[in-house]
N, C-alpha and C. Protein backbone atom coordinates (compact mmCIF):
# COMPACT_ATOMS: atom_id res chain seq x y z
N UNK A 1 -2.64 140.35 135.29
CA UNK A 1 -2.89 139.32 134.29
C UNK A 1 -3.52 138.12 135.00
N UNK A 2 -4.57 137.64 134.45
CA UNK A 2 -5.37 136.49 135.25
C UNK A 2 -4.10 135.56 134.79
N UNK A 3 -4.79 134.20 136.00
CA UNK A 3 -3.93 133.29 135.88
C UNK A 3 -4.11 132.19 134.63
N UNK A 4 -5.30 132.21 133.70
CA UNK A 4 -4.86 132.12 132.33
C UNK A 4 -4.77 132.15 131.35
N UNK A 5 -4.43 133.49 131.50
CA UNK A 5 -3.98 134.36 130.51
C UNK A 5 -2.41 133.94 130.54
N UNK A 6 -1.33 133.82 131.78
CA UNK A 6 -0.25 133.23 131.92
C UNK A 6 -0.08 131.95 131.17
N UNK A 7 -0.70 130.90 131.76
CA UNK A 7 -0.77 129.25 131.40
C UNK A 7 -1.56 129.05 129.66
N UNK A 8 -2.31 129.84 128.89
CA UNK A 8 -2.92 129.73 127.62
C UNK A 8 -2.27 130.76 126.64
N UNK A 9 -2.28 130.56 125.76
CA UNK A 9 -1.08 131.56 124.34
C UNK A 9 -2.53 132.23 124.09
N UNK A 10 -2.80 132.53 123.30
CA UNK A 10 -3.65 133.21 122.73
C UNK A 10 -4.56 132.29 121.89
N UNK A 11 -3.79 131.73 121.18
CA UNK A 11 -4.45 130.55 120.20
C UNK A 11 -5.34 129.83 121.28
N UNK A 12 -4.90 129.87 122.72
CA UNK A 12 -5.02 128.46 122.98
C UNK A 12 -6.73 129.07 123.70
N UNK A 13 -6.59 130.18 124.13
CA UNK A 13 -7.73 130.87 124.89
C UNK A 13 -8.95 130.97 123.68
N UNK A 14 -8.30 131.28 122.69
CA UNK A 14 -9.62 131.99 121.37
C UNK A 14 -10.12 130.21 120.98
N UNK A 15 -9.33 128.90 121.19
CA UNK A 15 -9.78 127.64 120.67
C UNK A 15 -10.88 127.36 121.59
N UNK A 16 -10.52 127.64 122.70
CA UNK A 16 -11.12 127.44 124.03
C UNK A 16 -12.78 128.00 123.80
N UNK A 17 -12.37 129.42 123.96
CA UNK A 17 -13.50 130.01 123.56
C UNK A 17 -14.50 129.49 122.30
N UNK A 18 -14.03 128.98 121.53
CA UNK A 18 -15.03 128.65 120.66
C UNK A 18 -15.09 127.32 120.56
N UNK A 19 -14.80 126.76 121.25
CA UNK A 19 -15.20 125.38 121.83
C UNK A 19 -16.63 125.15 122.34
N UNK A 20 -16.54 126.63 123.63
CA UNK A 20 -17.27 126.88 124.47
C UNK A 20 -18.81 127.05 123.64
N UNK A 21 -18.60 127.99 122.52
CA UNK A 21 -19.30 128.80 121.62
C UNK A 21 -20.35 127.15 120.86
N UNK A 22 -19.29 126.74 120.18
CA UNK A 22 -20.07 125.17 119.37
C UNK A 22 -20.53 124.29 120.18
N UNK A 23 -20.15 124.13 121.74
CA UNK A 23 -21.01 123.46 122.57
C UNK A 23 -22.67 124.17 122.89
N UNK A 24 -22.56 125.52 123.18
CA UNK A 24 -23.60 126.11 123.18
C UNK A 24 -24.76 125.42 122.22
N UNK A 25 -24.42 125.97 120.58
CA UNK A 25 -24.74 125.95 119.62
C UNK A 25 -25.33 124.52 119.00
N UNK A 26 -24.49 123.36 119.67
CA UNK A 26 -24.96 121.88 119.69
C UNK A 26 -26.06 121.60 120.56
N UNK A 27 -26.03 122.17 121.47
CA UNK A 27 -27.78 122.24 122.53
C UNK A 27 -28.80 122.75 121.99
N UNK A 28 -28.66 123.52 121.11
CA UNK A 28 -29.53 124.69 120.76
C UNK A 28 -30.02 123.73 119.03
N UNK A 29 -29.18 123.12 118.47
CA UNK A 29 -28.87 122.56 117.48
C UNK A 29 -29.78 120.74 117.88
N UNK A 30 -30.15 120.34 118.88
CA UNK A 30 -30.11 118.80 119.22
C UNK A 30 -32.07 118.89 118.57
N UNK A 31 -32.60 120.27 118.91
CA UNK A 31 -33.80 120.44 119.16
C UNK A 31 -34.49 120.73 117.34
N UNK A 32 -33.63 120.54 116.54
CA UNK A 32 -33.81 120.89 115.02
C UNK A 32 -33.72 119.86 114.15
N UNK A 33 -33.97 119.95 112.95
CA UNK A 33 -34.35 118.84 112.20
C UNK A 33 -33.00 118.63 111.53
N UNK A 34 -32.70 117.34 111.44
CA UNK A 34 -31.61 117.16 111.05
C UNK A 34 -30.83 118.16 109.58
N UNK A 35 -31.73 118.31 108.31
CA UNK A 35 -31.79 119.64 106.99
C UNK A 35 -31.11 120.64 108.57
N UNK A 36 -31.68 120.77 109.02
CA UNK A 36 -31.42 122.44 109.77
C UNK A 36 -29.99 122.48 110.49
N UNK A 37 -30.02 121.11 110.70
CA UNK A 37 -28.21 121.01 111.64
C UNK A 37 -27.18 121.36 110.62
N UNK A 38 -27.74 120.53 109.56
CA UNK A 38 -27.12 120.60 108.37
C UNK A 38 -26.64 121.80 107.81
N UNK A 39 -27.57 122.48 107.76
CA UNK A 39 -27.69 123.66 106.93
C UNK A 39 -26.36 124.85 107.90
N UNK A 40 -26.84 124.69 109.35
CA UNK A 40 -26.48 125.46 110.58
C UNK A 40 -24.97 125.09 110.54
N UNK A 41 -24.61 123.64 110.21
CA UNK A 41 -23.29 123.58 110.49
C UNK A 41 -22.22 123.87 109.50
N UNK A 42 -23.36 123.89 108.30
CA UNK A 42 -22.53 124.06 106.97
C UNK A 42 -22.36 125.43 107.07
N UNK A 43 -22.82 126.50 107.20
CA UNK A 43 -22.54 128.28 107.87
C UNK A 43 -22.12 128.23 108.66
N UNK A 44 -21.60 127.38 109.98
CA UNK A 44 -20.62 127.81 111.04
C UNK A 44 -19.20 127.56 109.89
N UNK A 45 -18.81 125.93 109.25
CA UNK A 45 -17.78 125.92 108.95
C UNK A 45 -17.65 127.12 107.62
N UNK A 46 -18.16 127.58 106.99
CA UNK A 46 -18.09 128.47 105.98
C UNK A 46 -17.45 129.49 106.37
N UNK A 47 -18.23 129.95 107.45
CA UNK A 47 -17.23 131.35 108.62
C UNK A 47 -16.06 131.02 109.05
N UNK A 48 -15.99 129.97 109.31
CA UNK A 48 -14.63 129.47 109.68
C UNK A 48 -13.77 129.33 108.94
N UNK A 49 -13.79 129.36 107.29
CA UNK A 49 -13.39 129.09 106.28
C UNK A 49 -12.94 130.40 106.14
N UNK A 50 -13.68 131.57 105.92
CA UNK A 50 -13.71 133.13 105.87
C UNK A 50 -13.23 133.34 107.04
N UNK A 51 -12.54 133.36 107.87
CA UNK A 51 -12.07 133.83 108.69
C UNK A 51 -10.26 133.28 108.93
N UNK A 52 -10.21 132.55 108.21
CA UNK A 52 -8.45 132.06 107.95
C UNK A 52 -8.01 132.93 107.37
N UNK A 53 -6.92 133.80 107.50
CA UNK A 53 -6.14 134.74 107.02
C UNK A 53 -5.40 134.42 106.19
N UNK A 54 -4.97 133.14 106.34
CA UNK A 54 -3.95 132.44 104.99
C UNK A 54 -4.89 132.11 103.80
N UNK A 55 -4.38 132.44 102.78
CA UNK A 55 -4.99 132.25 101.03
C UNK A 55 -5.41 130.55 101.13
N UNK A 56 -3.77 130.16 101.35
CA UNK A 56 -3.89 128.94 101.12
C UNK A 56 -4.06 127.81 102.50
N UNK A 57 -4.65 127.99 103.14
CA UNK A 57 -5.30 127.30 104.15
C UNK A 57 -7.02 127.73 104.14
N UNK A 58 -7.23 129.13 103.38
CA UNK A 58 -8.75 128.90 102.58
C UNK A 58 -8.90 128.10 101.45
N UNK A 59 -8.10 127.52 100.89
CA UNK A 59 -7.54 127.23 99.82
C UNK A 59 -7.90 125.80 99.94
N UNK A 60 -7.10 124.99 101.09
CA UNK A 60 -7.18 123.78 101.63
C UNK A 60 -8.36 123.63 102.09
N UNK A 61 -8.96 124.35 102.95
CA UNK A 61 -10.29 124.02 103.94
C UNK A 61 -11.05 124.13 102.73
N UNK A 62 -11.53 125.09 101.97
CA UNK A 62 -12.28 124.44 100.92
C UNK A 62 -12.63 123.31 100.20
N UNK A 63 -11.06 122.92 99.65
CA UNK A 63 -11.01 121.79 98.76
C UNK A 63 -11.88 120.29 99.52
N UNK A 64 -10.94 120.63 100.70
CA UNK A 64 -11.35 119.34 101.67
C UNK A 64 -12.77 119.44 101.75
N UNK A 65 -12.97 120.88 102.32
CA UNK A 65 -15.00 120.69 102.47
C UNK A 65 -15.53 119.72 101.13
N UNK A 66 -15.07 120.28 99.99
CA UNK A 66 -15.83 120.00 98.87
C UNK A 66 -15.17 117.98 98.58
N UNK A 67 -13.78 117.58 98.67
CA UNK A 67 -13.85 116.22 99.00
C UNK A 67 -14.98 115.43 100.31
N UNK A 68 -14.67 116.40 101.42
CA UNK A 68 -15.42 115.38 102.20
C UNK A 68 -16.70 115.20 102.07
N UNK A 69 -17.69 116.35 101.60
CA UNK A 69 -18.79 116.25 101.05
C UNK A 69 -19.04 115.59 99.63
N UNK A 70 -18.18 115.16 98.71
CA UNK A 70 -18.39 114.25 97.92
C UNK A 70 -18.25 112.35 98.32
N UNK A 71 -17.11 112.55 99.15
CA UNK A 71 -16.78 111.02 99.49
C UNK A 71 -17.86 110.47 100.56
N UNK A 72 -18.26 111.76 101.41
CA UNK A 72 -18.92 111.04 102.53
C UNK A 72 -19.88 112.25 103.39
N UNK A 73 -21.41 112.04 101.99
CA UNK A 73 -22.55 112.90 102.30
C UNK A 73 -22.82 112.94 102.98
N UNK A 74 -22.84 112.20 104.41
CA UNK A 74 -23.73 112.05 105.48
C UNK A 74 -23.02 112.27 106.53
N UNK A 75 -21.88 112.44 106.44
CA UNK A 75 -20.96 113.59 106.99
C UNK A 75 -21.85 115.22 107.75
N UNK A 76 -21.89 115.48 108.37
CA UNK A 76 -22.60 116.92 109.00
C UNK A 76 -21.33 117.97 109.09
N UNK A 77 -21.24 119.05 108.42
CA UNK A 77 -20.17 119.98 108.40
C UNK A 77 -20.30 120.52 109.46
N UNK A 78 -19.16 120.99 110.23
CA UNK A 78 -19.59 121.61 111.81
C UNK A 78 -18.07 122.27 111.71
N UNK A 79 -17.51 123.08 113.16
CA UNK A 79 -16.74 123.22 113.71
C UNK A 79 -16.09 122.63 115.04
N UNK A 80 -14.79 122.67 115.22
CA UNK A 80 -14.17 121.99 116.09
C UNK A 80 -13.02 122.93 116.88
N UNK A 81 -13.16 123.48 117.70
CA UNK A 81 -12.29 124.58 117.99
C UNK A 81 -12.06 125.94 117.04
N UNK A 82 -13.22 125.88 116.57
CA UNK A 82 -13.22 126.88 115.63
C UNK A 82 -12.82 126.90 114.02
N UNK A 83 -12.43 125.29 114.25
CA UNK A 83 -11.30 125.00 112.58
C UNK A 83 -13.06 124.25 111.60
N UNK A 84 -12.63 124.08 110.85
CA UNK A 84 -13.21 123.40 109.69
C UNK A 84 -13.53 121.88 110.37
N UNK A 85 -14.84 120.92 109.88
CA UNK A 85 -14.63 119.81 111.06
C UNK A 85 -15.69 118.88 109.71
N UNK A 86 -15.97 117.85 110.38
CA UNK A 86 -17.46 116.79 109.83
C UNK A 86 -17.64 115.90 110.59
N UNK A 87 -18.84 115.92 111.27
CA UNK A 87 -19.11 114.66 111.94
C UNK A 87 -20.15 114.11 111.78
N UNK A 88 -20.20 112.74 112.74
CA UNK A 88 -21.20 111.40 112.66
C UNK A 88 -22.02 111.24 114.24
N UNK A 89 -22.96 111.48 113.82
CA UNK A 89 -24.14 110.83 115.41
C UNK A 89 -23.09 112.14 116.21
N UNK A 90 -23.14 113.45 115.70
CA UNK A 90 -22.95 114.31 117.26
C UNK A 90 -21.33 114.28 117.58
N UNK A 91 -20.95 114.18 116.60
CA UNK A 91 -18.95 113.59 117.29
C UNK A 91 -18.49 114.09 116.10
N UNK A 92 -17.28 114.68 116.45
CA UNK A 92 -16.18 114.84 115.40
C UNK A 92 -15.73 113.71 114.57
N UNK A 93 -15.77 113.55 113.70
CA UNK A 93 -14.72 112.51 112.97
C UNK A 93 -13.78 113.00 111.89
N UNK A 94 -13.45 113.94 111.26
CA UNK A 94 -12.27 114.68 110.88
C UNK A 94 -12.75 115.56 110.32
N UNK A 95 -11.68 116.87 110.80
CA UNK A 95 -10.82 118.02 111.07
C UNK A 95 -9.96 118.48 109.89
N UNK A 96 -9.78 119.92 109.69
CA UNK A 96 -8.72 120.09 108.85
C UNK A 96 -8.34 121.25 110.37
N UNK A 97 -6.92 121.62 110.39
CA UNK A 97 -6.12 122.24 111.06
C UNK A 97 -5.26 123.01 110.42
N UNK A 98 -5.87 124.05 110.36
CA UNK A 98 -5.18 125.45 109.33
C UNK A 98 -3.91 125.61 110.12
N UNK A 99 -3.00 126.21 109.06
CA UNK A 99 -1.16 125.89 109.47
C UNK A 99 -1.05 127.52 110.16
N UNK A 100 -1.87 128.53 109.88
CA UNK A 100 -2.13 129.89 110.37
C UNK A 100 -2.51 129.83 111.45
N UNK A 101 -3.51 129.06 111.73
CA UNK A 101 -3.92 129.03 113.32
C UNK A 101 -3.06 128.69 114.22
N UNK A 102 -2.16 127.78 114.17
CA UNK A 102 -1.09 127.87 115.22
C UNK A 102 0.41 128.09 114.73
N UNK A 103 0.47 129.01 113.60
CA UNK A 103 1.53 129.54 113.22
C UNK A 103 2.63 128.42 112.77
N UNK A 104 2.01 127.39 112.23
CA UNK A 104 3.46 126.31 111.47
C UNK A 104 3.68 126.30 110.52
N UNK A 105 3.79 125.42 109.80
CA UNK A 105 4.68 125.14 108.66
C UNK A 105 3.62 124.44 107.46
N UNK A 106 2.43 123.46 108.14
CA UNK A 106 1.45 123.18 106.64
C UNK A 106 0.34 122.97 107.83
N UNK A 107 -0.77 122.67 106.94
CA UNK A 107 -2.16 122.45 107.73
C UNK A 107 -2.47 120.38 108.17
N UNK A 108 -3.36 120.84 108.65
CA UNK A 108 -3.44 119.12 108.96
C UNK A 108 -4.77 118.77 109.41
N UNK A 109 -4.99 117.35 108.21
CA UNK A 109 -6.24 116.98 108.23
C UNK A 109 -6.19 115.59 108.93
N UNK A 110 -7.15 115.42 110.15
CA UNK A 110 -7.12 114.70 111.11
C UNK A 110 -8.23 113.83 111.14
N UNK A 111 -7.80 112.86 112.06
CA UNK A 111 -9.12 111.95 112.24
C UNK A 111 -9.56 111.56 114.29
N UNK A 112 -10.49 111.77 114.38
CA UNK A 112 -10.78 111.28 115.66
C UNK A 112 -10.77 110.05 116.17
N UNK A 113 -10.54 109.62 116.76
CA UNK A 113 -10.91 108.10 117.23
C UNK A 113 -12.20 107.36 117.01
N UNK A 114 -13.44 108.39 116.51
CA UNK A 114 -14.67 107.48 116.34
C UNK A 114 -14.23 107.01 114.99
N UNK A 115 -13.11 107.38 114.33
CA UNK A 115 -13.08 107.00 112.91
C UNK A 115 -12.03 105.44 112.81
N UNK A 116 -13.14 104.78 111.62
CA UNK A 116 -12.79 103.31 111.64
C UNK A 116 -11.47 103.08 110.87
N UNK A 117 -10.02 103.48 111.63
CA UNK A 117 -8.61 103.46 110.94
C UNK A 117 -8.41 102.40 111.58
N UNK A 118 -8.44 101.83 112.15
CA UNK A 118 -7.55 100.44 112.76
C UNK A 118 -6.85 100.05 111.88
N UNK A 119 -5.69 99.22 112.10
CA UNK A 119 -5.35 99.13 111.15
C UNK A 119 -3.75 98.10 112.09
N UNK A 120 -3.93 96.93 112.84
CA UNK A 120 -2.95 96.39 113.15
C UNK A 120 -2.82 97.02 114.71
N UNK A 121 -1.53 97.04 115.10
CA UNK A 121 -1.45 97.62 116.18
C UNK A 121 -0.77 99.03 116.16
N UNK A 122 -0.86 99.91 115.24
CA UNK A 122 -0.35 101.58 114.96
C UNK A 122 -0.90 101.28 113.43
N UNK A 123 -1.83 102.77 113.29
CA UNK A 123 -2.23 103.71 112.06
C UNK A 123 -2.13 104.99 112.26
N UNK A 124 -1.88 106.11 111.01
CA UNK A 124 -2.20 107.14 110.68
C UNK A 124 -3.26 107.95 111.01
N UNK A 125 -3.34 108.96 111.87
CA UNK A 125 -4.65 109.89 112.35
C UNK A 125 -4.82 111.02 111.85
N UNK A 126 -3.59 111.50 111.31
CA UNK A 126 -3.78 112.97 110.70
C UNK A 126 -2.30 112.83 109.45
N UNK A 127 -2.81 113.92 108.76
CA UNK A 127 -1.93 114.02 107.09
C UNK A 127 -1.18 115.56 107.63
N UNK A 128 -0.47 115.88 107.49
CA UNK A 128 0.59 116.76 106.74
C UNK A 128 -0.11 117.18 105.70
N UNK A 129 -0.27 118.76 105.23
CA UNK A 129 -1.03 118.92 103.94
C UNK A 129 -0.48 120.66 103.55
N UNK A 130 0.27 120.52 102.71
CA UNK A 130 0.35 121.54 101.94
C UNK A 130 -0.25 122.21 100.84
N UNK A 131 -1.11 120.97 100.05
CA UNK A 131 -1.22 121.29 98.52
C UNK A 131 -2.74 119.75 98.62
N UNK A 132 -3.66 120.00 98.23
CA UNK A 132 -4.23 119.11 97.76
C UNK A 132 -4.06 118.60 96.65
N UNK A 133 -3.30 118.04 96.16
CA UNK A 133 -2.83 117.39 94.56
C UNK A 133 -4.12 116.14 94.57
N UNK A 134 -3.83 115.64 93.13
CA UNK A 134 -5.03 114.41 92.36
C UNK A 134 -4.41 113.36 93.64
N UNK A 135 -3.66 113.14 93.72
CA UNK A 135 -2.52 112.01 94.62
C UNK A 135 -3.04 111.71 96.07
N UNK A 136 -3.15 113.00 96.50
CA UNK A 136 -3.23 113.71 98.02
C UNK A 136 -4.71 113.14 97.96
N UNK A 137 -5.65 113.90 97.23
CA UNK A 137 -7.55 113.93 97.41
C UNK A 137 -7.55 112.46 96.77
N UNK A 138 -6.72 111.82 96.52
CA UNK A 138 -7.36 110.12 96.32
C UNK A 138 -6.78 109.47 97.34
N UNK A 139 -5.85 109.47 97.95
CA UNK A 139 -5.38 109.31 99.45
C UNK A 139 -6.31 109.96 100.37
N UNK A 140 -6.82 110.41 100.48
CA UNK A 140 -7.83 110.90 101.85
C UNK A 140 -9.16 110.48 101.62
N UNK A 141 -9.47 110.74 100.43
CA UNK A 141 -10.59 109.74 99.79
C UNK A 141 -11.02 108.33 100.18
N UNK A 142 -9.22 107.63 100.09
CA UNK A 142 -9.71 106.02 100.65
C UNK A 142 -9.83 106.21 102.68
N UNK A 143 -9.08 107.34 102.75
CA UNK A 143 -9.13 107.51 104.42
C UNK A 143 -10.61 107.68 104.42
N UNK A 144 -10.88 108.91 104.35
CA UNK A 144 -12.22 109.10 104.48
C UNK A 144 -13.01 107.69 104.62
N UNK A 145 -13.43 107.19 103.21
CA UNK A 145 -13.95 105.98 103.02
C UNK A 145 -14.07 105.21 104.09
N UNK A 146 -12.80 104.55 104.33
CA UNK A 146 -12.29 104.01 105.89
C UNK A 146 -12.99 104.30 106.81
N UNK A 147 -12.51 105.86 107.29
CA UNK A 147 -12.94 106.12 108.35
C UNK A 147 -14.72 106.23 108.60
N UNK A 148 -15.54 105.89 107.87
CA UNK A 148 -16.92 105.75 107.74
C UNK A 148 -17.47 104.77 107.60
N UNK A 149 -16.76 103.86 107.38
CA UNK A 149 -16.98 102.24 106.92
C UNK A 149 -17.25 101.40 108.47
């Protein structure tokens, strides 16, 4: 057994790997017209979408695609370790984190640090998400918002 294969779970090697995979794909991606990144990143996260084994974490990554692309068009759909992602100028700025992929309890929609949460001296970076309710998608809505502002 290589040495890490010992030190990485499985999850942690296949995140890895397609880390590796969307860095490629961002080089190859810098040289295209912005429509084409677009287009390119919106079919990586789609696969990524189709490829969650849980109903309802396709369920979630959808919904969210379809909020974050309403609240915040200029958003670029991409991947992020293989999960569902959207970013700004080349950078992640939030993530959904299917609850299947590392075997927990609900999924979780995150925010990166390029995203404008400040908010005092401690804010909120990622949600807990079981269920997208009216409640939930108008709460991430004003995040979102936020975090683009």
């Amino acid at each position: 057994m290589a040495d890490n294969e010992k030190n990485f779970s499985a999850e942690e090697r296949e995140a890895m790997q397609a880390a590796a995979k969307e860095a490629k794909a961002r080089r190859s991606r810098a040289k295209k017209t912005p429509e084409e990144q677009r287009a390119e990143g919106e079919a990586d996260l789609k696969a990524a979408v189709d490829k969650l084994s849980d109903d309802n974490d396709k369920k979630l990554a959808t919904a969210l695609h379809e909020l974050v692309t309403e609240v915040a068009p200029d958003l670029v759909p991409r991947t992020y370790y293989g999960m569902p992602a959207w970013g700004k100028d080349g950078k992640v700025l939030c993530f959904f984190q299917p609850a299947s992929k590392f075997k927990v309890r609900y999924g979780t929609f995150g925010f990166e640090p390029i995203s404008n949460l400040d908010d005092g001296t401690m804010w909120p970076t990622a949600y807990a998400l079981l269920e997208l309710t009216s409640a939930n998608r108008k709460l991430l809505a004003e995040r979102i918002r936020l975090a683009i502002s």
